[in-house]
N, C-alpha and C. Protein backbone atom coordinates (compact mmCIF):
# COMPACT_ATOMS: atom_id res chain seq x y z
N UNK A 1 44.62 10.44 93.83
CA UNK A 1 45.30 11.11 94.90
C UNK A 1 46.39 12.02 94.32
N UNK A 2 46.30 13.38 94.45
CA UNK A 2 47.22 14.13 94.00
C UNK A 2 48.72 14.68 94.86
N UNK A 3 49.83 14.14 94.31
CA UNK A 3 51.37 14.47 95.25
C UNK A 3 51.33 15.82 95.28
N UNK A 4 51.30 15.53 96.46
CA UNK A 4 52.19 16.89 96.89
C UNK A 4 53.50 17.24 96.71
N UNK A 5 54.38 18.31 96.10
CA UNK A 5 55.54 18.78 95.89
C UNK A 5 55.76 19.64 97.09
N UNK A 6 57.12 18.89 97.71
CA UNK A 6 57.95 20.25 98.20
C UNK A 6 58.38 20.99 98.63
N UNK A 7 58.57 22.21 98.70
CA UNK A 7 59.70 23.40 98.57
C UNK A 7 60.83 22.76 98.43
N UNK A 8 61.92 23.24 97.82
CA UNK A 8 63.22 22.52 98.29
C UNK A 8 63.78 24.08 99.68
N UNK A 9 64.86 23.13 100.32
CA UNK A 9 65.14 23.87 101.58
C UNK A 9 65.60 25.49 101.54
N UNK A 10 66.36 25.23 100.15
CA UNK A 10 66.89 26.38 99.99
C UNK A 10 67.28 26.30 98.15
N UNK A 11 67.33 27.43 97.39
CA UNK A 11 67.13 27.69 96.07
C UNK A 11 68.32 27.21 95.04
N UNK A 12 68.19 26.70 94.14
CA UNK A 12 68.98 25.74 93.09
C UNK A 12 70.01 26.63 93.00
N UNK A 13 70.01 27.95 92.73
CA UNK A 13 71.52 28.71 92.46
C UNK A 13 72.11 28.31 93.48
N UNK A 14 71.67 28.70 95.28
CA UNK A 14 72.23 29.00 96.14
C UNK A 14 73.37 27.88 96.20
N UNK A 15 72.43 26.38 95.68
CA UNK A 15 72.95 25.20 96.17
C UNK A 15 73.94 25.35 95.03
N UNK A 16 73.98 25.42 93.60
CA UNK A 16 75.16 25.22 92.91
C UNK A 16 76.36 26.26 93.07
N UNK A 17 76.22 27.26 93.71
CA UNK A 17 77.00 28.77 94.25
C UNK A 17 77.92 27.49 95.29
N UNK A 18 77.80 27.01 96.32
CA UNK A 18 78.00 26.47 97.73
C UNK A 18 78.88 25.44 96.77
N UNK A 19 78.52 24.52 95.83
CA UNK A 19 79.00 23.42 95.44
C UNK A 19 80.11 23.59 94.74
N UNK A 20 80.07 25.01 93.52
CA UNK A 20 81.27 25.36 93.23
C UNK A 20 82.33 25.73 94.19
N UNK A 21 81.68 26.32 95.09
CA UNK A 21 82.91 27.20 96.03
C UNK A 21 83.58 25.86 97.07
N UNK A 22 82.58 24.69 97.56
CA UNK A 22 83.55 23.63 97.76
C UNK A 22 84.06 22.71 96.91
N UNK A 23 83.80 22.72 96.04
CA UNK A 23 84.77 22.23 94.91
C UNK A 23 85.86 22.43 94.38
N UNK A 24 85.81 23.92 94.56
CA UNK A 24 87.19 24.71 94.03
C UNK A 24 88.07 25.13 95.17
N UNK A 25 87.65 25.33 96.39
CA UNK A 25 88.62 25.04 97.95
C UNK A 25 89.62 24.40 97.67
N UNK A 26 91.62 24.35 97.93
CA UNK A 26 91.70 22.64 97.90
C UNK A 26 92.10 23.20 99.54
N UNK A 27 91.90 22.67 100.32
CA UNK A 27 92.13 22.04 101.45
C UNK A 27 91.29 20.98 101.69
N UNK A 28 91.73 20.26 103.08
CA UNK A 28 91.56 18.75 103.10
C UNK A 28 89.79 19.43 103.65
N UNK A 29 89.49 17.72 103.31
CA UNK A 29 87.97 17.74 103.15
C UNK A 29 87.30 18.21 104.44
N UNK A 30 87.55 17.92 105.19
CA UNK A 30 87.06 17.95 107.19
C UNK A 30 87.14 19.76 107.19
N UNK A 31 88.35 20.74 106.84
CA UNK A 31 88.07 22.08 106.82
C UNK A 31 87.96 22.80 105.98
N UNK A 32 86.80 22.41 104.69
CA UNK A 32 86.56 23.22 104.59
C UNK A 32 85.62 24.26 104.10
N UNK A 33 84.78 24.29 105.50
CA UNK A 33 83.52 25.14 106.17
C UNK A 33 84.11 26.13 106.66
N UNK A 34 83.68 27.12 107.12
CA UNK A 34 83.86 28.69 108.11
C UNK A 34 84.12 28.30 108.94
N UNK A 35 83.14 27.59 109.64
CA UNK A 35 83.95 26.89 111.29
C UNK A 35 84.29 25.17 111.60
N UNK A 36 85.12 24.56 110.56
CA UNK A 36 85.44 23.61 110.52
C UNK A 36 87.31 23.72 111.28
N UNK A 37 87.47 24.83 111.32
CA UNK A 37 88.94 25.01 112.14
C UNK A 37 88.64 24.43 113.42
N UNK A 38 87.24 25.18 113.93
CA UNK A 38 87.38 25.38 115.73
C UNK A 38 86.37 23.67 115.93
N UNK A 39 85.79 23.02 114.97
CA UNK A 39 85.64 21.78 115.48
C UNK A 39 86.00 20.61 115.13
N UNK A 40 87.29 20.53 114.29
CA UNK A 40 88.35 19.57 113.42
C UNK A 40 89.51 19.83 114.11
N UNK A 41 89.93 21.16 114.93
CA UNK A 41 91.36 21.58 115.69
C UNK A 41 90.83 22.11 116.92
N UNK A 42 90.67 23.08 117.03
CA UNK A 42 90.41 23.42 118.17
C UNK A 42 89.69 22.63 119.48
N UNK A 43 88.71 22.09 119.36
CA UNK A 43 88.15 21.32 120.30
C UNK A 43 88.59 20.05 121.07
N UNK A 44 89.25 19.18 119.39
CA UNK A 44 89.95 17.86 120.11
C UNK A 44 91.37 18.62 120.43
N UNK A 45 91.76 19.52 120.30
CA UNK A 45 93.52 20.34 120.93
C UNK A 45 93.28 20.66 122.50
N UNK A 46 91.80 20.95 122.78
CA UNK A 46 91.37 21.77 124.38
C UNK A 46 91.00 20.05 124.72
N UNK A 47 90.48 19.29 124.63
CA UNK A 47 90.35 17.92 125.49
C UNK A 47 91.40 17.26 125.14
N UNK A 48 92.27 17.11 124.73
CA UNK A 48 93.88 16.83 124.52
C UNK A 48 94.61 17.52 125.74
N UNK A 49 94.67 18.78 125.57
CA UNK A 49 94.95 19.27 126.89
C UNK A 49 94.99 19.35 128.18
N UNK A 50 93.49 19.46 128.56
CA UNK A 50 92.97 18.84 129.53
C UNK A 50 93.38 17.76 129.82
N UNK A 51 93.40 16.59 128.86
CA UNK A 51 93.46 15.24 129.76
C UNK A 51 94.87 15.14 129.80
N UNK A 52 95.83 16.09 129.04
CA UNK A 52 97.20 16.38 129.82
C UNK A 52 97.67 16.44 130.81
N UNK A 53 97.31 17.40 130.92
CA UNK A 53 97.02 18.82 132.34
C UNK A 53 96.28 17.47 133.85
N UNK A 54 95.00 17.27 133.56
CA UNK A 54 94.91 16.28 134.39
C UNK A 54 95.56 14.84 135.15
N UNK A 55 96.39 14.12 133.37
CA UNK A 55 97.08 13.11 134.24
C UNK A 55 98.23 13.24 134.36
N UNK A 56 98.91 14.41 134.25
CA UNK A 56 100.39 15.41 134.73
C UNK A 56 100.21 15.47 136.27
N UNK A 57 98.84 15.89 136.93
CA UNK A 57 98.17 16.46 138.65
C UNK A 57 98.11 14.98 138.60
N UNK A 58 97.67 14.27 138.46
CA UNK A 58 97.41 13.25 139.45
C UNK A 58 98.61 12.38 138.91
N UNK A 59 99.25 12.08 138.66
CA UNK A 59 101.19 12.02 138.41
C UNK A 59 101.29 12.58 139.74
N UNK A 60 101.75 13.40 139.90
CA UNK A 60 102.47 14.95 140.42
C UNK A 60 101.60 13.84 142.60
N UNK A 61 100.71 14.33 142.09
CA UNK A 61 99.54 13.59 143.51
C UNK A 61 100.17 12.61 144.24
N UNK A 62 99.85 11.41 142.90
CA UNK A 62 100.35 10.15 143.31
C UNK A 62 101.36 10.17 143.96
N UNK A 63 102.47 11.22 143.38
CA UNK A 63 103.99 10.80 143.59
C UNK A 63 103.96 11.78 144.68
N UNK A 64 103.40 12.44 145.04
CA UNK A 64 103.54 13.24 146.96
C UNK A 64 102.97 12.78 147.96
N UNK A 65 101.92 12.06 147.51
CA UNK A 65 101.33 11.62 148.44
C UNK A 65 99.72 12.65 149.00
N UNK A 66 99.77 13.19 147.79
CA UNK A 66 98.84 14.17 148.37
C UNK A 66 97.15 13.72 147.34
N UNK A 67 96.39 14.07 148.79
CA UNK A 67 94.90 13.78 148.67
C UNK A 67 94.63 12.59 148.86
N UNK A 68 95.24 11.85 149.46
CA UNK A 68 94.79 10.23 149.98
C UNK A 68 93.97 10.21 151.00
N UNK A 69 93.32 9.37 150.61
CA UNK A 69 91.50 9.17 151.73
C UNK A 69 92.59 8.24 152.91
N UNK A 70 91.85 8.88 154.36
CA UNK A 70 92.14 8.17 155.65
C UNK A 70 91.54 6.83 155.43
């Protein structure tokens, strides 16, 4: 039975090009990709917010009295 080889995904330079260039980065490990800002900061900062923003209104609700079911 003869193995089959293969392809690799993408070409041996490309991969040691990528490995130097994160190797030699120093920032912390989580950023640093191209878009490791907008899903390491940005994303958990906007649902941080939100659930600010939300239990600030229903604070604010509670304490007026407003939107209570008959």
């Amino acid at each position: 039975m003869a193995e089959a080889t293969e392809p690799p995904f993408r070409p041996r330079e490309k991969l040691l090009e990528k490995q130097r260039y994160f190797q030699n980065v120093h920032k912390h490990t989580y950023l640093k990709g191209p878009f490791d800002k907008i899903t390491s900061v940005a994303i958990p900062a906007a649902l941080a917010g939100t659930a600010l923003f939300l239990i600030g209104r229903g604070i604010y609700n509670m304490s007026h009295g407003i939107g209570k079911k008959e």
